[in-house]
PDB file of N, CA and C in Angstrom:
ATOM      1  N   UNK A   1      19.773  -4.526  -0.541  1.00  0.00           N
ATOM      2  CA  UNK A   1      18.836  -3.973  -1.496  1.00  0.00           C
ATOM      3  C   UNK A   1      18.342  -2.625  -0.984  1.00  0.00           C
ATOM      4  N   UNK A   2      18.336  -1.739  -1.875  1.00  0.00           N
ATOM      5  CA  UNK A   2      17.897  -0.227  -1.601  1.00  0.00           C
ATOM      6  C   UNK A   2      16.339  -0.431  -0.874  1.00  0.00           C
ATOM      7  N   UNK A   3      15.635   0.322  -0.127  1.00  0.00           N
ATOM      8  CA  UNK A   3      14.499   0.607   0.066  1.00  0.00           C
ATOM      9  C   UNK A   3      14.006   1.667  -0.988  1.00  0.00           C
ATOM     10  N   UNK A   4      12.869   1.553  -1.011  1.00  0.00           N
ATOM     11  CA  UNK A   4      12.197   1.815  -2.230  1.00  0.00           C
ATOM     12  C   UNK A   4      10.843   2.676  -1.679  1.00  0.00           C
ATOM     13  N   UNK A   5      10.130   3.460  -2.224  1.00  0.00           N
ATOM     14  CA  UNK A   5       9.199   4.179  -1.919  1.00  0.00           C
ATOM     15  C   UNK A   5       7.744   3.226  -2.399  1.00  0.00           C
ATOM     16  N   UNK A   6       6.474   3.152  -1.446  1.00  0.00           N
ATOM     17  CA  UNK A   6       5.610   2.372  -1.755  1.00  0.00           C
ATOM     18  C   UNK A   6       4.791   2.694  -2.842  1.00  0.00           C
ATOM     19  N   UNK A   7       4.602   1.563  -3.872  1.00  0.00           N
ATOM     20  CA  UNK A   7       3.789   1.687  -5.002  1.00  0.00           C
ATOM     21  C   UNK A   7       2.190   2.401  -4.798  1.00  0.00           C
ATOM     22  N   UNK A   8       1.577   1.981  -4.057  1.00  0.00           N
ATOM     23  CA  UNK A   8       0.352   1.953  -3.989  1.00  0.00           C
ATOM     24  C   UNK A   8       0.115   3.569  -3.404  1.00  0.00           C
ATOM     25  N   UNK A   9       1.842   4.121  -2.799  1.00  0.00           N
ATOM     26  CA  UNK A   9       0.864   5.456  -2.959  1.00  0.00           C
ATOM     27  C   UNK A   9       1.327   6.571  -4.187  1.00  0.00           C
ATOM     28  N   UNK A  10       1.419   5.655  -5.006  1.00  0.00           N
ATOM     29  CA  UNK A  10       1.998   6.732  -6.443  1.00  0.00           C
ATOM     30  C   UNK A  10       1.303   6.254  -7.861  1.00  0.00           C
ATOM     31  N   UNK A  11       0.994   5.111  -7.566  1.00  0.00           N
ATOM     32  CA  UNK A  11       0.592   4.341  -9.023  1.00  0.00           C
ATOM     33  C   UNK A  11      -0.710   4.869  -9.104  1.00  0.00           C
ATOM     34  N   UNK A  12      -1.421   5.313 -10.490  1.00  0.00           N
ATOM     35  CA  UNK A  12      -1.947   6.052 -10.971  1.00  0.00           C
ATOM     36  C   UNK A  12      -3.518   5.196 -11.288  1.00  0.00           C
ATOM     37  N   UNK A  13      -3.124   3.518 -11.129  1.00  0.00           N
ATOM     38  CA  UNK A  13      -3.975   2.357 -11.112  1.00  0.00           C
ATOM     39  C   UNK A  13      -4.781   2.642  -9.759  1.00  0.00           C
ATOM     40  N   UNK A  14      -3.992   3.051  -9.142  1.00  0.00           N
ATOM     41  CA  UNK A  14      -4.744   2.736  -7.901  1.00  0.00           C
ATOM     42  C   UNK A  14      -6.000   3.554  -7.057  1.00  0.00           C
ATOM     43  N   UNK A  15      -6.321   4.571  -8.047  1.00  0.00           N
ATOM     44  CA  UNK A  15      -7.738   4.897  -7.869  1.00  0.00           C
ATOM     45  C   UNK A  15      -8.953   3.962  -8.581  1.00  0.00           C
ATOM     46  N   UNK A  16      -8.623   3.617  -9.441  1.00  0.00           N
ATOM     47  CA  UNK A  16      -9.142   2.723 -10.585  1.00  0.00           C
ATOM     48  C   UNK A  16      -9.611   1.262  -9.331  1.00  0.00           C
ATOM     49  N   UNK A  17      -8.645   0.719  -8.919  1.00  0.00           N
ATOM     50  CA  UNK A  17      -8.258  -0.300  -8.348  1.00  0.00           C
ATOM     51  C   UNK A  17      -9.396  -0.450  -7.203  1.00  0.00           C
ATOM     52  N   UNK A  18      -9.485   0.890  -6.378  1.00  0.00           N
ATOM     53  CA  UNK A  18     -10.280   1.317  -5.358  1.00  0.00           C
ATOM     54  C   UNK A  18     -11.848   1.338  -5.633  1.00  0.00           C
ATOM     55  N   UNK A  19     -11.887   1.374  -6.658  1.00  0.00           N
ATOM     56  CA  UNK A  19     -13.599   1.411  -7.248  1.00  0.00           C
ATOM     57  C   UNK A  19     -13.855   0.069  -6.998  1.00  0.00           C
ATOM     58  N   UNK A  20     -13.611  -0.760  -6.985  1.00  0.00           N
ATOM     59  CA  UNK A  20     -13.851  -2.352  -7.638  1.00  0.00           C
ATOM     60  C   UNK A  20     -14.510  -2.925  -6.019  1.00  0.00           C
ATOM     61  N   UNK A  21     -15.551  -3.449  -5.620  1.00  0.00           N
ATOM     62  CA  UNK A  21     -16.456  -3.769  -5.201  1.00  0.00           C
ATOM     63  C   UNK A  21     -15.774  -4.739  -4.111  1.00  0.00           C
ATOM     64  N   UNK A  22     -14.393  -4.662  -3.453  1.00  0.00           N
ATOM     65  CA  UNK A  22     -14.001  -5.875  -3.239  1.00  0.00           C
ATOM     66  C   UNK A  22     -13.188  -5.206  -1.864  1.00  0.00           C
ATOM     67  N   UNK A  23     -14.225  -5.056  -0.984  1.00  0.00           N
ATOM     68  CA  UNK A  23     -13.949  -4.904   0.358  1.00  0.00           C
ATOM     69  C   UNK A  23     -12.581  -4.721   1.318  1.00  0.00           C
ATOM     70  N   UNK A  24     -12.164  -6.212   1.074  1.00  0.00           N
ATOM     71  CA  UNK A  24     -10.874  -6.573   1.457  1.00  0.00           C
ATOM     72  C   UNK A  24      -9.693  -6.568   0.861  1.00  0.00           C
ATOM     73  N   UNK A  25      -9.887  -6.233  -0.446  1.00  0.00           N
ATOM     74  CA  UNK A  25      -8.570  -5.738  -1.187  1.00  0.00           C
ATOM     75  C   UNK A  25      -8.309  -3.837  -0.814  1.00  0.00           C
ATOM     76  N   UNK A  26      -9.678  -3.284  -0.369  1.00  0.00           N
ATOM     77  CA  UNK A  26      -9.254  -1.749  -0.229  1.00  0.00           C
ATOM     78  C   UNK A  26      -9.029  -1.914   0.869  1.00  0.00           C
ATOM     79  N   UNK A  27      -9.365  -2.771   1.972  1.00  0.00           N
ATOM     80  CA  UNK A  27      -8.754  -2.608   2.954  1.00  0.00           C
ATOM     81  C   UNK A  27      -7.274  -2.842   3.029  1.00  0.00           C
ATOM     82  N   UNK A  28      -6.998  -4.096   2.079  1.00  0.00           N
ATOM     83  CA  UNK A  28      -5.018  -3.924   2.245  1.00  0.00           C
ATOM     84  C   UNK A  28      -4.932  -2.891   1.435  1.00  0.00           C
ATOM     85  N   UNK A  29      -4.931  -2.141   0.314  1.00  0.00           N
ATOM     86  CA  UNK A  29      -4.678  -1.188  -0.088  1.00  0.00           C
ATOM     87  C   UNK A  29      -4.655  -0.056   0.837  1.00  0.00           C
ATOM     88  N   UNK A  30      -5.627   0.140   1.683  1.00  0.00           N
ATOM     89  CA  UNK A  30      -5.342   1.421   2.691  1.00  0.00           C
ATOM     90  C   UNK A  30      -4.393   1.328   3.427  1.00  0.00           C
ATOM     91  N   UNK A  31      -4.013  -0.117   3.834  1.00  0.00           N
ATOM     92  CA  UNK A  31      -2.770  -0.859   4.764  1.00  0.00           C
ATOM     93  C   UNK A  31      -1.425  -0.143   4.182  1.00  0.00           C
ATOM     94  N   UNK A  32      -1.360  -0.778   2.699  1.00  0.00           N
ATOM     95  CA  UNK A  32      -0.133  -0.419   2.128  1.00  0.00           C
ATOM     96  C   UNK A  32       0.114   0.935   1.521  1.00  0.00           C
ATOM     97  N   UNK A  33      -0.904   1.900   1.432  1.00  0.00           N
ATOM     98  CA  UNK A  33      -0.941   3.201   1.032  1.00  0.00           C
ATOM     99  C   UNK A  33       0.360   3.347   2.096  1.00  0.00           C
ATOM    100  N   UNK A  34      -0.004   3.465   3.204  1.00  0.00           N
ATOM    101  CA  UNK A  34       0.362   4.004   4.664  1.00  0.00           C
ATOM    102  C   UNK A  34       2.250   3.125   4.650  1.00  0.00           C
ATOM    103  N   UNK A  35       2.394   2.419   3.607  1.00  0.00           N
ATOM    104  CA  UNK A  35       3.244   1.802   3.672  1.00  0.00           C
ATOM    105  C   UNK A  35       4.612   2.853   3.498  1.00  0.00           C
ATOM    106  N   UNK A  36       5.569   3.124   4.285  1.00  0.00           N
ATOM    107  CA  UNK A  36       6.597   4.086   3.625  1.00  0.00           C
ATOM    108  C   UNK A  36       7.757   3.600   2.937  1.00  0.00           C
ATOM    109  N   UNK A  37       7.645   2.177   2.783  1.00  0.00           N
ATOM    110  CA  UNK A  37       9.047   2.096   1.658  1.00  0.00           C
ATOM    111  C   UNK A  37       8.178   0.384   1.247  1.00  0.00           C
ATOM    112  N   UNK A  38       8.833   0.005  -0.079  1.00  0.00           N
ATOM    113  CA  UNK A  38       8.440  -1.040  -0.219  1.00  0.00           C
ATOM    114  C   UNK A  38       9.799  -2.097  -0.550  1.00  0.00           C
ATOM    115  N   UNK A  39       9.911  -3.140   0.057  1.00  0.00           N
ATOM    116  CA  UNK A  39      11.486  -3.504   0.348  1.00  0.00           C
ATOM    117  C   UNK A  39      11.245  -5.037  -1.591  1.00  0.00           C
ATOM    118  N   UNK A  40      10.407  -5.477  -1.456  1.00  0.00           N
ATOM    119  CA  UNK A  40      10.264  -5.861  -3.296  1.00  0.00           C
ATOM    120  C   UNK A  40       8.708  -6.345  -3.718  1.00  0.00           C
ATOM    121  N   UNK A  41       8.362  -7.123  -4.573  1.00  0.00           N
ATOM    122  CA  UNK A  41       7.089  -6.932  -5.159  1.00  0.00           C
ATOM    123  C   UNK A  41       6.486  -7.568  -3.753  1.00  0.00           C
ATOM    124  N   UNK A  42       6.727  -8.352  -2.757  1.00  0.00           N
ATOM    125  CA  UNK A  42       6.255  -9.271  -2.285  1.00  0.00           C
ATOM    126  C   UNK A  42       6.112  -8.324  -0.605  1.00  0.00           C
ATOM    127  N   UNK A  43       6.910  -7.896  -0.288  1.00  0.00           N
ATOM    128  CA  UNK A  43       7.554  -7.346   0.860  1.00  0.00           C
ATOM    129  C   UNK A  43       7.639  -5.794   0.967  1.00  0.00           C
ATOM    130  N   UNK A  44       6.676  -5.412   2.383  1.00  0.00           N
ATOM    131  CA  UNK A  44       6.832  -3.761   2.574  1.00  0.00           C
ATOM    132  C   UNK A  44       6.980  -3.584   3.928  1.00  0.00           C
ATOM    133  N   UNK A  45       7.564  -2.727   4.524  1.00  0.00           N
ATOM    134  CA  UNK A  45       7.704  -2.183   5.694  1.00  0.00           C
ATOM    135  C   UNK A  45       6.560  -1.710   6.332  1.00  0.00           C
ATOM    136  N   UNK A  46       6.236  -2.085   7.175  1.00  0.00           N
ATOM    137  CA  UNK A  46       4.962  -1.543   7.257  1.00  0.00           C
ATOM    138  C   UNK A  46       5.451  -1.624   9.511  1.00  0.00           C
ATOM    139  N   UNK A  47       4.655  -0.883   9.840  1.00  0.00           N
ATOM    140  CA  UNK A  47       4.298  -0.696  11.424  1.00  0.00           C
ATOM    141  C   UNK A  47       4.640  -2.480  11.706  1.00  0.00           C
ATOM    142  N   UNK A  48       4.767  -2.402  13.056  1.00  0.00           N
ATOM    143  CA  UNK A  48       4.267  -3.958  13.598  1.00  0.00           C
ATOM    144  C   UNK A  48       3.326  -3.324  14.748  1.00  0.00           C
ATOM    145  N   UNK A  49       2.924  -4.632  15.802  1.00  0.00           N
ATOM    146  CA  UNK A  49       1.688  -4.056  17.246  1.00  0.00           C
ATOM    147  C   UNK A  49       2.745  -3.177  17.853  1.00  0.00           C
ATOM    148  N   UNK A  50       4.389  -3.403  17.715  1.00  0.00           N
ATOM    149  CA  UNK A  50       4.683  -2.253  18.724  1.00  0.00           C
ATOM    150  C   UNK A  50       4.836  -1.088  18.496  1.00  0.00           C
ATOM    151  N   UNK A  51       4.797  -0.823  16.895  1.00  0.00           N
ATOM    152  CA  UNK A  51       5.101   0.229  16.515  1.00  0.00           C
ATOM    153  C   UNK A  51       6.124   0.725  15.724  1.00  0.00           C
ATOM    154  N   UNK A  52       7.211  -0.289  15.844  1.00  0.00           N
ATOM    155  CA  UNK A  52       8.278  -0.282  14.862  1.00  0.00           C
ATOM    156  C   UNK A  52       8.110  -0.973  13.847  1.00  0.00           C
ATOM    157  N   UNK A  53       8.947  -0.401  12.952  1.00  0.00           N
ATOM    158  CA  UNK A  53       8.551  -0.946  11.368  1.00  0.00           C
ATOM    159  C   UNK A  53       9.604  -2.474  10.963  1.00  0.00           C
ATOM    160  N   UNK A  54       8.851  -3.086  10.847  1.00  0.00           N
ATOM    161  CA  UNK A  54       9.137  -4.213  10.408  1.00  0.00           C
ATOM    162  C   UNK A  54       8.880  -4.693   8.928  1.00  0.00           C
ATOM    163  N   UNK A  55       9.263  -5.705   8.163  1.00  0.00           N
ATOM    164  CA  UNK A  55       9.532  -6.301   6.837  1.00  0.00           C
ATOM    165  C   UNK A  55       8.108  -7.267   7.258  1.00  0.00           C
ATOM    166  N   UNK A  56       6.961  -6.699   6.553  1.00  0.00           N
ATOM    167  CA  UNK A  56       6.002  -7.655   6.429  1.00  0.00           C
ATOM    168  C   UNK A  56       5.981  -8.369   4.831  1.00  0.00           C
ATOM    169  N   UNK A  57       5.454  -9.671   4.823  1.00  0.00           N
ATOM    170  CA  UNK A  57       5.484 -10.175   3.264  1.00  0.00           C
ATOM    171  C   UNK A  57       4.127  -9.888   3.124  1.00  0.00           C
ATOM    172  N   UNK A  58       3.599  -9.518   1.636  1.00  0.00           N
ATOM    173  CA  UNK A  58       1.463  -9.425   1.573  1.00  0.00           C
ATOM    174  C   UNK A  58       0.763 -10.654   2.557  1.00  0.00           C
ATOM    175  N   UNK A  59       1.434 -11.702   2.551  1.00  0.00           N
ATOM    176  CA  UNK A  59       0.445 -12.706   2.676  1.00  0.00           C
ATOM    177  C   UNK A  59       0.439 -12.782   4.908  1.00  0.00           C
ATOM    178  N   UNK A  60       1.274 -11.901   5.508  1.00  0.00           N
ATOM    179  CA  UNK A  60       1.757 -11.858   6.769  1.00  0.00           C
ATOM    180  C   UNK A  60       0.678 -10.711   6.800  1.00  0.00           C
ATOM    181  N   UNK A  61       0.445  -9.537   6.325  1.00  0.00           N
ATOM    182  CA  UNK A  61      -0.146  -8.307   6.368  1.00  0.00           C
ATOM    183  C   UNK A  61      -1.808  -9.061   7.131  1.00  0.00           C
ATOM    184  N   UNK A  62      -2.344  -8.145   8.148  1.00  0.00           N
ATOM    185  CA  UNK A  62      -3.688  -8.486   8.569  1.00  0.00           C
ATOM    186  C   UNK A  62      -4.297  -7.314   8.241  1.00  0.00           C
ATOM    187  N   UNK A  63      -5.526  -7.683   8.131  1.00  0.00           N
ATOM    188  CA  UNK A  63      -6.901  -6.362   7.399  1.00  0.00           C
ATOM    189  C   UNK A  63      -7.451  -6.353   8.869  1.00  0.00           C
ATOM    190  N   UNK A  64      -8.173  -5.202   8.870  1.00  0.00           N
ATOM    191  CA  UNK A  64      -8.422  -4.866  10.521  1.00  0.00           C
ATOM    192  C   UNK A  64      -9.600  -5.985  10.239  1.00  0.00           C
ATOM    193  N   UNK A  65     -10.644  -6.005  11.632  1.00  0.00           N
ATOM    194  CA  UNK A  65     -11.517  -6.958  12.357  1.00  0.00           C
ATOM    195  C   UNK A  65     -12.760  -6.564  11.227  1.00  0.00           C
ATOM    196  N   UNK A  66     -13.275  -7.199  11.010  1.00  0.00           N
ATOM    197  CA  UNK A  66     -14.215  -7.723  10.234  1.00  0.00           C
ATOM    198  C   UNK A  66     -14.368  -7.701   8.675  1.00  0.00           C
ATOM    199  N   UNK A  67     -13.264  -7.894   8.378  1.00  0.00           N
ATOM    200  CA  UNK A  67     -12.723  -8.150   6.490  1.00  0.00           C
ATOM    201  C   UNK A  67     -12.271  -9.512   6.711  1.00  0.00           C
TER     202      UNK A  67
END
């Protein structure tokens, strides 16, 4: 499957999205902004602790320390 460029930093929702009172959803949103390819609806590439980019699924993704 092709890699794909991440939604969240093009979709036009997602200022809209950012208003909404809900802490821990802008925190994964800032997560996946930073995301550089998105591999399908479920699954994005994102950093791992060492630094290389790995296939995280949303529900694997961690929000930093106190969200």
């Amino acid at each position: 499957m092709p890699l794909g460029r991440c939604w969240a930093c093009a979709s036009p929702v997602i200022d809209r999205v950012r208003q909404a009172p809900f802490h821990r959803l802008q925190a994964l949103l800032d997560i996946l902004a930073d995301a550089p390819e998105i591999l399908d609806e479920y699954c994005f590439a994102l950093p791992g602790p060492d630094g290389v980019v790995e296939e995280w699924r949303l529900d694997e993704i961690a929000l930093p320390a106190g969200f």
